[in-house]
C-alpha atoms as a PDB file:
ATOM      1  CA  UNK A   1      52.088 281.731 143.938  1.00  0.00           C
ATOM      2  CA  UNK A   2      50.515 281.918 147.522  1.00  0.00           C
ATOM      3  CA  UNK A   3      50.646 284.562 150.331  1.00  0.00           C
ATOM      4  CA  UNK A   4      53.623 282.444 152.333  1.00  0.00           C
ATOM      5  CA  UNK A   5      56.292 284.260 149.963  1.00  0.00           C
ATOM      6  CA  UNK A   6      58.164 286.847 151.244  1.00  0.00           C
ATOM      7  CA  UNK A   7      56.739 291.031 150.591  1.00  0.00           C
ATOM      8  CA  UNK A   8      53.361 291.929 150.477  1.00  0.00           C
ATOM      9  CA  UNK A   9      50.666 291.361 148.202  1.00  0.00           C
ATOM     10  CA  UNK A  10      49.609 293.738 146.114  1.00  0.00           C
ATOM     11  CA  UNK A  11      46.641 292.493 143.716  1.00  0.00           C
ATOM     12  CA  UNK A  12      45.795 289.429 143.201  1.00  0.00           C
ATOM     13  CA  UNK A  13      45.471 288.175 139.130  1.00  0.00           C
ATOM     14  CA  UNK A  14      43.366 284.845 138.118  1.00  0.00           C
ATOM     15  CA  UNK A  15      45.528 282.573 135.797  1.00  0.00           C
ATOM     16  CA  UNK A  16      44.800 279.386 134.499  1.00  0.00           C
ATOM     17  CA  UNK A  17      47.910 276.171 134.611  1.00  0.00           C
ATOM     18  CA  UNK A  18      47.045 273.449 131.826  1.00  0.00           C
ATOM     19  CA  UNK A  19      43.395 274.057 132.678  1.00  0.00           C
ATOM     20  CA  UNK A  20      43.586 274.241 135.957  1.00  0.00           C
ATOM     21  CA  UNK A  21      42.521 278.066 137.356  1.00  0.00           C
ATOM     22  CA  UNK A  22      44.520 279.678 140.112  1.00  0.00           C
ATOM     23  CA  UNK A  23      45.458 283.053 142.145  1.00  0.00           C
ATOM     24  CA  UNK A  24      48.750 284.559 141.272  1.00  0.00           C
ATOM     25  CA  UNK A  25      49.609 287.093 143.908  1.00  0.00           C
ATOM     26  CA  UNK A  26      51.718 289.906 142.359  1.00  0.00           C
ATOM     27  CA  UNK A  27      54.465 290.937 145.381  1.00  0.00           C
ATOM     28  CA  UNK A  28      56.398 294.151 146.631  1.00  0.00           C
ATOM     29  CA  UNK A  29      59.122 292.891 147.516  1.00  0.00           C
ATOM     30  CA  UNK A  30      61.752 295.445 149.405  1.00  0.00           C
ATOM     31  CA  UNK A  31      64.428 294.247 147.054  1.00  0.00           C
ATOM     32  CA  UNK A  32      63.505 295.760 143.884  1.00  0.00           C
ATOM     33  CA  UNK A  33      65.982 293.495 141.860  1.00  0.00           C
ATOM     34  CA  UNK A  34      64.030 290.131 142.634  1.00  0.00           C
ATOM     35  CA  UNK A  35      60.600 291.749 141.730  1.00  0.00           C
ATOM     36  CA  UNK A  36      61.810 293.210 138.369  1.00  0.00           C
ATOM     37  CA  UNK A  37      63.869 289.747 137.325  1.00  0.00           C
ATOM     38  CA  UNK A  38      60.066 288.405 138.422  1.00  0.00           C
ATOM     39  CA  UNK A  39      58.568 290.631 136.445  1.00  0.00           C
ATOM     40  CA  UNK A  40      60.758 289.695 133.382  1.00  0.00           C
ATOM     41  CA  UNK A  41      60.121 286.599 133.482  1.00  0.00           C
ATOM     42  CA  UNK A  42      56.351 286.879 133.390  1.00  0.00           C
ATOM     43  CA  UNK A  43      57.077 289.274 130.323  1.00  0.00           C
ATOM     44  CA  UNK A  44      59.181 286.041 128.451  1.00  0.00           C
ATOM     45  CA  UNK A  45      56.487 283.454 129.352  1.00  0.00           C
ATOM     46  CA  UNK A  46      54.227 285.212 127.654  1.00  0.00           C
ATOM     47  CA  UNK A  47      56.299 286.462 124.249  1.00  0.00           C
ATOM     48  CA  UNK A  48      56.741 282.452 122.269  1.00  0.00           C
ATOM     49  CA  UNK A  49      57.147 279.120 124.354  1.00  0.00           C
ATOM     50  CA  UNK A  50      60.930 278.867 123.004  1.00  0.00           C
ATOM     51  CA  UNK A  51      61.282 282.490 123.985  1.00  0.00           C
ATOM     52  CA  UNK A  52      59.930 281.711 127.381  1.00  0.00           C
ATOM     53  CA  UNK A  53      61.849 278.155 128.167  1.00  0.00           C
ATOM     54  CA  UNK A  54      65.053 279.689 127.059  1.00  0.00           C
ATOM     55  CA  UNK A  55      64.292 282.588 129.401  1.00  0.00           C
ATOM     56  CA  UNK A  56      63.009 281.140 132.502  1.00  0.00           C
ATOM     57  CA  UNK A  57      65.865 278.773 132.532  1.00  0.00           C
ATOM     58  CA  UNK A  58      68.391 281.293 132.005  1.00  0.00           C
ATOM     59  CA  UNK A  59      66.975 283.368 135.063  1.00  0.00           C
ATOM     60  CA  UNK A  60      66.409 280.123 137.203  1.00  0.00           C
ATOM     61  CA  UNK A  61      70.038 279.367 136.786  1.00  0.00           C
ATOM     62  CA  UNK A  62      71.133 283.021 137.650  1.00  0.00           C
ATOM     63  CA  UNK A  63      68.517 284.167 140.215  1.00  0.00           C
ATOM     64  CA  UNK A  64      67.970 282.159 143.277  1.00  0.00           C
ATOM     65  CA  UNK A  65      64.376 282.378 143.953  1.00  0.00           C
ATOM     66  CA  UNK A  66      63.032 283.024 140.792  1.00  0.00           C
ATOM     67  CA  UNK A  67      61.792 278.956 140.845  1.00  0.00           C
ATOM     68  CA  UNK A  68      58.295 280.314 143.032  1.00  0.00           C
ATOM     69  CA  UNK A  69      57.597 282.085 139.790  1.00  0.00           C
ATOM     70  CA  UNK A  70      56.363 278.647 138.754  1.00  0.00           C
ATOM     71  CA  UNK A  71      54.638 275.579 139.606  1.00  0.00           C
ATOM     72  CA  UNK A  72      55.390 271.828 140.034  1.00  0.00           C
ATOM     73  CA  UNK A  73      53.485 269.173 139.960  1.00  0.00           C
ATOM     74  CA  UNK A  74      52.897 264.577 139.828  1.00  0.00           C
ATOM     75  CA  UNK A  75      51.033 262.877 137.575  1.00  0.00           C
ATOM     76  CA  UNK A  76      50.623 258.956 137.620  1.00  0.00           C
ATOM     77  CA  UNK A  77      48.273 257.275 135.393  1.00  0.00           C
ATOM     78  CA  UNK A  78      47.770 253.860 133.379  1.00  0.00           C
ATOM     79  CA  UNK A  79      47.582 253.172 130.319  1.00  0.00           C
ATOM     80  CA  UNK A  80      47.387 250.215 127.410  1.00  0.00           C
ATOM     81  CA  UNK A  81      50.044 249.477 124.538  1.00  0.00           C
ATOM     82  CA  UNK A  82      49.768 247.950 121.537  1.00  0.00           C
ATOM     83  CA  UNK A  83      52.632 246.976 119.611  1.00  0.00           C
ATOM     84  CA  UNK A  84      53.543 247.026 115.907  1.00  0.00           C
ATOM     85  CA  UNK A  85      55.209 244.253 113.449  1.00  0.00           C
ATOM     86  CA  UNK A  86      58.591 242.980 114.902  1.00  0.00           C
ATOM     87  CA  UNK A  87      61.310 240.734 113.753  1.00  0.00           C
ATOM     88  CA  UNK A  88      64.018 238.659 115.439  1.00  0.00           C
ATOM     89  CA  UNK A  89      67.238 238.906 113.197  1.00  0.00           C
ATOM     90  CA  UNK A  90      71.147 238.032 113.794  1.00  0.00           C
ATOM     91  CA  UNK A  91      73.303 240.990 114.876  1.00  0.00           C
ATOM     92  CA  UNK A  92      75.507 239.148 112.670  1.00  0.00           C
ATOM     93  CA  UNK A  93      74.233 236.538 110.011  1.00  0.00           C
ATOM     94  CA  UNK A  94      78.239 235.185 109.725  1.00  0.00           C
ATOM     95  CA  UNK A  95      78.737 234.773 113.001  1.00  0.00           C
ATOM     96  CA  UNK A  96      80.138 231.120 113.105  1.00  0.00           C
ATOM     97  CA  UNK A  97      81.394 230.950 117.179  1.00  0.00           C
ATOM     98  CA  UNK A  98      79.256 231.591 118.384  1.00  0.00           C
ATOM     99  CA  UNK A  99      77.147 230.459 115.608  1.00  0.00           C
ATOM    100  CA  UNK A 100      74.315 232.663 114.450  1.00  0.00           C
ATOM    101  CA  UNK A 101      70.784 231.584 114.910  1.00  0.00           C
ATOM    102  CA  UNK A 102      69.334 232.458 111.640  1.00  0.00           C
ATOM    103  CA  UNK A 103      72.580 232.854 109.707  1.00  0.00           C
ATOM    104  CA  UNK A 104      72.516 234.655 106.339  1.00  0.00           C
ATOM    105  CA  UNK A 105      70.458 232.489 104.275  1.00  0.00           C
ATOM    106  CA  UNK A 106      66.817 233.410 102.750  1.00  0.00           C
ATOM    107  CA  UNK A 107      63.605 232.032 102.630  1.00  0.00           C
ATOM    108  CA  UNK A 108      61.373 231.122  99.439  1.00  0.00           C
ATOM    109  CA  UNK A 109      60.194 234.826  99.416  1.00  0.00           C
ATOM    110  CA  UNK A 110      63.754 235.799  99.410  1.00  0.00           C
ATOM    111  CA  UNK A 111      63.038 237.340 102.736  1.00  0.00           C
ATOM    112  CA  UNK A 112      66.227 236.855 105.736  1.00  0.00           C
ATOM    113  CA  UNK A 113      66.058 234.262 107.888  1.00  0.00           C
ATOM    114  CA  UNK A 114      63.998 235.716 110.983  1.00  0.00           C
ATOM    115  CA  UNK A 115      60.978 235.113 113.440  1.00  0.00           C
ATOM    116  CA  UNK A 116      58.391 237.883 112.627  1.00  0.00           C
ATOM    117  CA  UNK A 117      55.285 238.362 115.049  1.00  0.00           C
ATOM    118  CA  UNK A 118      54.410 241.449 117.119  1.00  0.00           C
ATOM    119  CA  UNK A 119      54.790 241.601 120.914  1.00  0.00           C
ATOM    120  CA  UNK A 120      51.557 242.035 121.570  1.00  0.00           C
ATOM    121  CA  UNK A 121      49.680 244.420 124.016  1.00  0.00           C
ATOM    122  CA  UNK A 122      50.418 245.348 127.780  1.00  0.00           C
ATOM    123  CA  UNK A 123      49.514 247.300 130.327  1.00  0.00           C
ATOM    124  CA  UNK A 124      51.419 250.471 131.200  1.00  0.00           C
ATOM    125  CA  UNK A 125      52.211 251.996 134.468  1.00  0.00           C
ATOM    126  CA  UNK A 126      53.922 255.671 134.575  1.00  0.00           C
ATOM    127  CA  UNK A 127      54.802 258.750 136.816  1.00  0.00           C
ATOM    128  CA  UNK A 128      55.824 262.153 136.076  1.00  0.00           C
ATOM    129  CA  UNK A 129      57.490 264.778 137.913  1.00  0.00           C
ATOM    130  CA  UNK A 130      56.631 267.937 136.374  1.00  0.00           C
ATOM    131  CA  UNK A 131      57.414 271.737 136.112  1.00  0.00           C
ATOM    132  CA  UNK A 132      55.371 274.501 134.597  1.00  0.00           C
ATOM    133  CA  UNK A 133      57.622 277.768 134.217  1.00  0.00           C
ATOM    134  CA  UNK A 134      54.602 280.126 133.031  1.00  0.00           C
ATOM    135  CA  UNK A 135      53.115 280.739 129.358  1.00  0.00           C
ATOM    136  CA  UNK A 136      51.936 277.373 127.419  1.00  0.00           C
ATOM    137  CA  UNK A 137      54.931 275.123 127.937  1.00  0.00           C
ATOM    138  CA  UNK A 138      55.637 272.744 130.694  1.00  0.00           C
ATOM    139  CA  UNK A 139      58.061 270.358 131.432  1.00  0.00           C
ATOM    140  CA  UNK A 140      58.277 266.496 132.469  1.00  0.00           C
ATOM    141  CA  UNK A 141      60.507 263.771 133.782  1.00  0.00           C
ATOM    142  CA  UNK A 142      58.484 260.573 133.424  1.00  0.00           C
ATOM    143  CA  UNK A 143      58.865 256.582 134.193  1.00  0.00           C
ATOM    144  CA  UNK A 144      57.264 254.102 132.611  1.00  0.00           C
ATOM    145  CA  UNK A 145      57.043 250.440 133.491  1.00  0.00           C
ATOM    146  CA  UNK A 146      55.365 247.627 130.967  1.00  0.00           C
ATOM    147  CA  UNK A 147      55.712 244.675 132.458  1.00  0.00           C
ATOM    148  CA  UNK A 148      54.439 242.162 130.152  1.00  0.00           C
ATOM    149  CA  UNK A 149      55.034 242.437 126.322  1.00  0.00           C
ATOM    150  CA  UNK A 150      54.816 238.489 124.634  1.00  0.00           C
ATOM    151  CA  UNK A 151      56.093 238.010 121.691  1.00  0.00           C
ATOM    152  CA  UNK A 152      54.857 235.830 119.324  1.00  0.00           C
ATOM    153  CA  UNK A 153      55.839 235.369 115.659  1.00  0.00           C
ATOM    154  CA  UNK A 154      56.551 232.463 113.240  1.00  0.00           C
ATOM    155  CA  UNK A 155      59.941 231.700 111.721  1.00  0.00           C
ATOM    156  CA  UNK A 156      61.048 231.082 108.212  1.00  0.00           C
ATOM    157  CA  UNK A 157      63.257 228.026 108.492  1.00  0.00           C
ATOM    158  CA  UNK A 158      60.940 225.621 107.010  1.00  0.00           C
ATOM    159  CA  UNK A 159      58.160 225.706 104.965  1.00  0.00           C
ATOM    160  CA  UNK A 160      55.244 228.099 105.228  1.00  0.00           C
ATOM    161  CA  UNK A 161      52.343 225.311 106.471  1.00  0.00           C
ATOM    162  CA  UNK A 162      55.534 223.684 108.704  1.00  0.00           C
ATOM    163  CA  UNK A 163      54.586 224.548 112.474  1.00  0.00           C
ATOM    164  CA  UNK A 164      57.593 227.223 113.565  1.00  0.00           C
ATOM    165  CA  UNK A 165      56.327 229.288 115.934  1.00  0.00           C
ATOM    166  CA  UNK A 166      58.191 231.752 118.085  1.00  0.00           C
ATOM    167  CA  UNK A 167      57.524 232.737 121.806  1.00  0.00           C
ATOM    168  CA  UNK A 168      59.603 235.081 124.386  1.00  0.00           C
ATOM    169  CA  UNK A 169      58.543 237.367 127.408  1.00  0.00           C
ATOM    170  CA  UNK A 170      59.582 240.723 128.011  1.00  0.00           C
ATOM    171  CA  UNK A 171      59.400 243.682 129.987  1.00  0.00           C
ATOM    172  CA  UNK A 172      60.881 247.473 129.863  1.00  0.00           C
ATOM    173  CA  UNK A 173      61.634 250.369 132.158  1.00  0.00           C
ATOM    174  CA  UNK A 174      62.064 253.646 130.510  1.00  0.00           C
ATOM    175  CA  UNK A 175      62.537 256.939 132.188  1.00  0.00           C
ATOM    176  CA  UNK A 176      62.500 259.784 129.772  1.00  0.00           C
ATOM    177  CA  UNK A 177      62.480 264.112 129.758  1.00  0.00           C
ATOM    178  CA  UNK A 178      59.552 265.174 127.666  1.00  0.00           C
ATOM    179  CA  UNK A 179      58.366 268.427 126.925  1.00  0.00           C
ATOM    180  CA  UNK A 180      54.632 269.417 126.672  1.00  0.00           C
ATOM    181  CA  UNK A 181      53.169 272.608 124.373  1.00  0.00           C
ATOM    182  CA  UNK A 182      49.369 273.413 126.011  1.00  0.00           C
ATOM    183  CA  UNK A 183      47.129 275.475 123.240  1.00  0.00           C
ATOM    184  CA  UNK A 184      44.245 277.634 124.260  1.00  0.00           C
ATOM    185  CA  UNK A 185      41.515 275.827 126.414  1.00  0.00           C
ATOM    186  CA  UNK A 186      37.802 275.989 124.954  1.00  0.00           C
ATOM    187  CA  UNK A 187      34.793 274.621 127.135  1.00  0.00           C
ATOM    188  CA  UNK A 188      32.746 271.836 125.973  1.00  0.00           C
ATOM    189  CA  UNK A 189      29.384 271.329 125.879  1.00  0.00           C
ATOM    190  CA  UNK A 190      28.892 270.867 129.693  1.00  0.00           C
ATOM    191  CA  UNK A 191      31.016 274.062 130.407  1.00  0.00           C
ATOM    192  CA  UNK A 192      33.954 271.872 131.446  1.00  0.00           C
ATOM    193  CA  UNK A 193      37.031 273.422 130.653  1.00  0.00           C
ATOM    194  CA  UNK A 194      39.411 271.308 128.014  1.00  0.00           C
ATOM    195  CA  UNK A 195      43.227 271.921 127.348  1.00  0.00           C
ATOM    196  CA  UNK A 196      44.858 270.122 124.746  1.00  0.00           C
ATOM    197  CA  UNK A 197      48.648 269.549 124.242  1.00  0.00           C
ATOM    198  CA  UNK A 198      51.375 268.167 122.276  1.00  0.00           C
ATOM    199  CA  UNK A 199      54.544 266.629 123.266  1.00  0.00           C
ATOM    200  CA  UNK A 200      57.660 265.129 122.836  1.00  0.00           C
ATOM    201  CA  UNK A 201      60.302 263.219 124.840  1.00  0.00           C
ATOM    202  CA  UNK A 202      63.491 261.477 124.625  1.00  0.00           C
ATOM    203  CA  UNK A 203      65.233 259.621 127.456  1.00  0.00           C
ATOM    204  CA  UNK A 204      67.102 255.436 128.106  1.00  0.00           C
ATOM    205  CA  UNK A 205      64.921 252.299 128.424  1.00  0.00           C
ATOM    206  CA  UNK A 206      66.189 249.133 130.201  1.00  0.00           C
ATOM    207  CA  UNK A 207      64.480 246.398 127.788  1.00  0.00           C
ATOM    208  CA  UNK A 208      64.575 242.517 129.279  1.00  0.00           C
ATOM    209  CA  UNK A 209      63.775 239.103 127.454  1.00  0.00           C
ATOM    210  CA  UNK A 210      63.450 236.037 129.082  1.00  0.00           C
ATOM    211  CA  UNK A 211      63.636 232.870 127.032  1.00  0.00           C
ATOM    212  CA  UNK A 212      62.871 232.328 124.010  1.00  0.00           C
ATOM    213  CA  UNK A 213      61.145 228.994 122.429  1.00  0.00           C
ATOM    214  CA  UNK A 214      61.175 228.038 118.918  1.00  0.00           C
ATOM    215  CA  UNK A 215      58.752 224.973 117.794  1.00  0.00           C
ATOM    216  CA  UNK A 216      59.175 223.026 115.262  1.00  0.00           C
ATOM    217  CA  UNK A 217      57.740 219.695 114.091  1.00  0.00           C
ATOM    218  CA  UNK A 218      60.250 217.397 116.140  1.00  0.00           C
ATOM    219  CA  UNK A 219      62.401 219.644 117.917  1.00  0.00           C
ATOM    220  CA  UNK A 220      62.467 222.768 120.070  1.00  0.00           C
ATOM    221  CA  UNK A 221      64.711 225.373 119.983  1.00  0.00           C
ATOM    222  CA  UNK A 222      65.765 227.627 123.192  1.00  0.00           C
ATOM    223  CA  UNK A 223      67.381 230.768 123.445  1.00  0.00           C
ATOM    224  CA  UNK A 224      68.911 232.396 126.607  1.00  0.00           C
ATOM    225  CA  UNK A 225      67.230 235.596 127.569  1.00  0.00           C
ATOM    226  CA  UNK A 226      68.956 239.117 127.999  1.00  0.00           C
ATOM    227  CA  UNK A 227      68.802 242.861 128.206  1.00  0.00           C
ATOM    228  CA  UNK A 228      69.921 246.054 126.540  1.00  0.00           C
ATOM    229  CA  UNK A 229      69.816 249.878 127.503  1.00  0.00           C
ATOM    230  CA  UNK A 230      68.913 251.820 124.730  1.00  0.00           C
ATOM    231  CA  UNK A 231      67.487 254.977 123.428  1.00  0.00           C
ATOM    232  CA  UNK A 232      63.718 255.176 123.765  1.00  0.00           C
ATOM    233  CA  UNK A 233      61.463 258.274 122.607  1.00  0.00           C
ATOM    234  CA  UNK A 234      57.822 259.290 122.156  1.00  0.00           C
ATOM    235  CA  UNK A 235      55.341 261.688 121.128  1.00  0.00           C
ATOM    236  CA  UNK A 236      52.049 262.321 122.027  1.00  0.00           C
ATOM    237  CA  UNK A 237      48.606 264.732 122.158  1.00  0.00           C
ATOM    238  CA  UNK A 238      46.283 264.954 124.616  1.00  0.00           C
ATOM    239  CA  UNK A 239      43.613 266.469 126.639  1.00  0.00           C
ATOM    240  CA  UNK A 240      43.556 267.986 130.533  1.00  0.00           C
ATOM    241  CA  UNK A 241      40.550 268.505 132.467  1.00  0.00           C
ATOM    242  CA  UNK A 242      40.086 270.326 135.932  1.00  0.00           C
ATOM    243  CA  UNK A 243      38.932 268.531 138.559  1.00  0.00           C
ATOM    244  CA  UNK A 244      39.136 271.166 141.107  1.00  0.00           C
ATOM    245  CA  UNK A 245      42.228 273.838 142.079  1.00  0.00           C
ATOM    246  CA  UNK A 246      44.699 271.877 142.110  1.00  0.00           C
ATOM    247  CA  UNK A 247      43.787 267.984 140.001  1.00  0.00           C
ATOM    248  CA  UNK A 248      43.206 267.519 136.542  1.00  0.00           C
ATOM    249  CA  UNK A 249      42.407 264.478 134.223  1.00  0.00           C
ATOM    250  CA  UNK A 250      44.725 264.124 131.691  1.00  0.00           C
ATOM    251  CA  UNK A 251      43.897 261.714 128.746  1.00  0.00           C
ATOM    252  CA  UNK A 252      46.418 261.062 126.254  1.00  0.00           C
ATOM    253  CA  UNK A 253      47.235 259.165 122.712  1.00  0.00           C
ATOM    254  CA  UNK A 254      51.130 258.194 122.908  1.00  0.00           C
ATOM    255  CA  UNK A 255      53.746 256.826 119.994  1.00  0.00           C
ATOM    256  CA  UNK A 256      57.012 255.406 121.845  1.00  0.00           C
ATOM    257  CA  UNK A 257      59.515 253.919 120.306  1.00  0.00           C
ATOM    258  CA  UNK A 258      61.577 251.662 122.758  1.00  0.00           C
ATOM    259  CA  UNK A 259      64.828 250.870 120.761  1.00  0.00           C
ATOM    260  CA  UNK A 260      66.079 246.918 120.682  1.00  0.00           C
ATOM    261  CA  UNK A 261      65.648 244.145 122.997  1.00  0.00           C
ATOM    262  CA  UNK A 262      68.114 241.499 122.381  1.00  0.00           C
ATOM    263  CA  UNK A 263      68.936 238.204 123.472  1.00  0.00           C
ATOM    264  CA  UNK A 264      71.503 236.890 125.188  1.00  0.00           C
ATOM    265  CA  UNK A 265      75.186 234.945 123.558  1.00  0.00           C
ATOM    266  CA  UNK A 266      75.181 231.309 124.664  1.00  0.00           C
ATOM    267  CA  UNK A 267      73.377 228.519 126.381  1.00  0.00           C
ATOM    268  CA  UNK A 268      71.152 227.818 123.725  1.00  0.00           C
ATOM    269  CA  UNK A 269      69.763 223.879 122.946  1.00  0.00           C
ATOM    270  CA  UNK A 270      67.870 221.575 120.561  1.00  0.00           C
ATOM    271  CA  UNK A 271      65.314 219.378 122.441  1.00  0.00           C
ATOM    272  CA  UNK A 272      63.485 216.135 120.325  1.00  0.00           C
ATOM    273  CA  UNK A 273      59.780 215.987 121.207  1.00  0.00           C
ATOM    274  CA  UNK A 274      59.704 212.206 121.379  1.00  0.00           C
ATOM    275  CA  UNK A 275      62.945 212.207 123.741  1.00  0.00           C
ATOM    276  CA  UNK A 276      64.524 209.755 121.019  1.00  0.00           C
ATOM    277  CA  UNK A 277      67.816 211.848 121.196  1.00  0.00           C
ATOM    278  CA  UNK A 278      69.371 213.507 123.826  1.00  0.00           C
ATOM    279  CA  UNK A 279      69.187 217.378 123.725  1.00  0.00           C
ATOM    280  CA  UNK A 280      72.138 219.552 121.586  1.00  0.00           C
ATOM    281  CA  UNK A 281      73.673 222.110 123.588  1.00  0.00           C
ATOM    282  CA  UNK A 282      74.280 225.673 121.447  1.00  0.00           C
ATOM    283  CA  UNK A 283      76.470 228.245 121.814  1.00  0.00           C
ATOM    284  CA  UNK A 284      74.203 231.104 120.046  1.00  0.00           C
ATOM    285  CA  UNK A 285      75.315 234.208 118.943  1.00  0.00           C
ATOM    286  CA  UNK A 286      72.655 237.034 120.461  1.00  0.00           C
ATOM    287  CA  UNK A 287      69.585 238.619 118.022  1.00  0.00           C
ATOM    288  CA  UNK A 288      67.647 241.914 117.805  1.00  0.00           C
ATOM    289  CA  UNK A 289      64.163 243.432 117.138  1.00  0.00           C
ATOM    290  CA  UNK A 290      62.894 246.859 117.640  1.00  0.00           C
ATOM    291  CA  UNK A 291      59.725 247.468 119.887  1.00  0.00           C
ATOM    292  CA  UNK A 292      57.814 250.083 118.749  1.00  0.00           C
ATOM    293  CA  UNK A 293      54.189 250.746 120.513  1.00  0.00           C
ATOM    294  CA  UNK A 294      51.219 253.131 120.510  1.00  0.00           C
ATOM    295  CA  UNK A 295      48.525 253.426 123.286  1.00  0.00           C
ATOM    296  CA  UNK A 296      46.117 255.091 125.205  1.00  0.00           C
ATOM    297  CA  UNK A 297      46.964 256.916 128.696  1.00  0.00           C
ATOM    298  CA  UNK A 298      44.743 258.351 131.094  1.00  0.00           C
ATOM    299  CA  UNK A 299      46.464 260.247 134.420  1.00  0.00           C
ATOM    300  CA  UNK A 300      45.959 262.280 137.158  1.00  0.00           C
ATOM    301  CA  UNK A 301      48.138 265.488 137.475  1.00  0.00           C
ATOM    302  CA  UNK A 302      48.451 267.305 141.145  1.00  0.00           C
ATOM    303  CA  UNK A 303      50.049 270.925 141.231  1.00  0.00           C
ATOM    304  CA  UNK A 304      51.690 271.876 144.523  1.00  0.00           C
END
C-alpha cells in the first residue's frame, strides 16, 4: 500500500512480499466498513495460506476495493528443458483406413511396434502475471513458449543393428494458473535475504509437430505433422532474492508435464534411396507420445 489511497495514514508497518521489504500504510478511512473488512483480511492472511486464499477471495469478490490490500506483480525469465524417454505409438494399432503406422505387431523383445528416443533439450521462454493477496501464498498466470524440442528415437521395425532412426520437430505454447506457497526467508552468508517456495500449476498447452522422417536402409518413411491442445501441469521449488524495493531474482527447478503431441491422419509416403522406384503415397492413421520435461528457470519478478 502507498499514501495515494484514499483516508489518512496512520502508522506506517514494514512487511516483507516474497523477500522483497516494503511500507504498508495502515488507513482511517471515514467509512468504517472498508477499514474493518481491511482489517479482516489482514487477520485471514495471516491465520493458514488456505485460510487466507479462501478469505481474500471471498472478500475481493464481495468488497470493491479490498484488491489495494494486495500486490501485483510480472515476472519473465528463461530457462532450459530437458526432456525424458518418449515413444511414438498408434492411437489405434488396427486401424486399417487409414492404415496404422506401427500396427499391432511386436518386436523380438516383445515390446509394441514404436519409435522410442527423447525430444531432447530446449530453451524456454515464460511470463507471469502475478498476485500476492497477503500471508505466504501468491498467485500466478504464466506462458510458456519452447520453441524447439527434436525428437529423435529409433524404431523397432527391423532388426536392432538395422539403421531406423526417427526424427520430428516440435514446439509448444502452454499458458497455465499456478499457485506459489513462500516459507520463512533466512539470510545467507552475505546477509542477502533468501525466500524459498513451492508450487503447483495446471492450465492447456498447444503442442505442434512438423514432419516426421523415418530411415531405413533403402527407404524413407514421412509422416505429416500436426497439433493437439491438451492438459499440461507442473510443479516446482525455488528461491527469490531482493534486488531492491520492488525486483527480485527468482531461480527455480520446474517438473512440467505437457500432455501428447500427435501427428497428423494422411499424406504420408515411402521414398527409395536409389530413386529405383517411384515413391508410395500413404494414407496414415495419426500417433502419440507424451512430453514430459524438467529444467532450470531463472526470472525477474517486478511488484507494482
Amino acid at each position: 500500500m502507498n499514501a495515494r489511497g484514499r483516508g489518512r495514514i496512520a502508522k506506517r508497518l514494514p512487511v516483507r512480499i516474497f523477500g522483497i521489504a516494503h511500507m504498508e500504510t495502515e488507513r482511517v478511512s471515514p467509512a468504517r466498513g472498508r477499514g474493518w473488512t481491511l482489517a479482516l483480511v489482514r487477520r485471514s492472511l495471516n491465520a493458514s495460506p488456505r485460510i487466507a486464499a479462501a478469505a481474500a477471495l471471498a472478500l475481493m469478490s464481495l468488497c470493491p476495493g479490498v484488491a489495494d490490500a494486495g500486490e501485483y506483480y510480472l515476472r519473465g525469465g528463461i530457462g532450459l528443458d530437458w526432456s525424458g524417454d518418449a515413444a511414438f505409438t498408434d492411437i489405434d494399432c488396427a486401424s486399417t483406413v487409414p492404415a496404422a503406422l506401427y500396427g499391432c505387431g511386436r518386436d523380438r523383445d516383445g515390446v509394441l511396434r514404436r519409435s522410442f528416443g527423447d525430444f531432447g533439450k530446449t530453451a524456454v521462454l515464460e511470463f507471469g502475471l502475478g498476485y500476492v493477496p497477503g500471508g505466504t501464498m501468491r498467485y500466478e498466470l504464466m506462458v510458456e513458449h519452447r520453441p524447439h524440442y527434436s525428437f529423435e528415437g529409433r524404431a523397432n521395425f527391423l532388426a536392432p543393428d538395422r539403421q531406423q532412426s526417427v526424427a520430428a520437430d516440435i514446439t509448444s505454447v502452454s499458458g497455465m494458473l499456478a499457485a506459489f506457497a513462500d516459507f520463512p526467508e533466512f539470510a545467507s552468508r552475505g546477509r542477502t535475504t533468501i525466500t524459498p517456495y513451492v508450487g503447483a500449476g495446471a492450465g492447456a498447452v498447444r503442442n505442434r509437430i512438423g514432419g516426421t522422417t523415418m530411415t531405413f536402409p533403402t527407404t524413407t518413411t514421412s509422416v505429416r505433422g500436426g497439433s493437439r491442445t491438451d492438459l499440461a501441469w507442473m510443479v516446482t521449488v525455488g528461491l527469490t532474492m531482493p534486488l531492491n524495493e520492488q525486483l527480485g531474482l527468482d531461480m527455480a527447478w520446474r517438473y512440467t508435464d505437457l500432455g501428447e503431441v500427435h501427428t497428423g491422419r494422411g499424406e504420408g509416403g515411402v521414398h527409395w534411396h536409389d530413386g529405383s522406384r517411384d515413391p508410395i503415397p500413404l494414407d496414415l492413421a495419426p500417433t502419440q507420445a507424451r512430453i514430459r520435461s524438467h529444467g532450470l528457470r531463472v526470472s525477474l519478478r517486478y511488484s507494482f
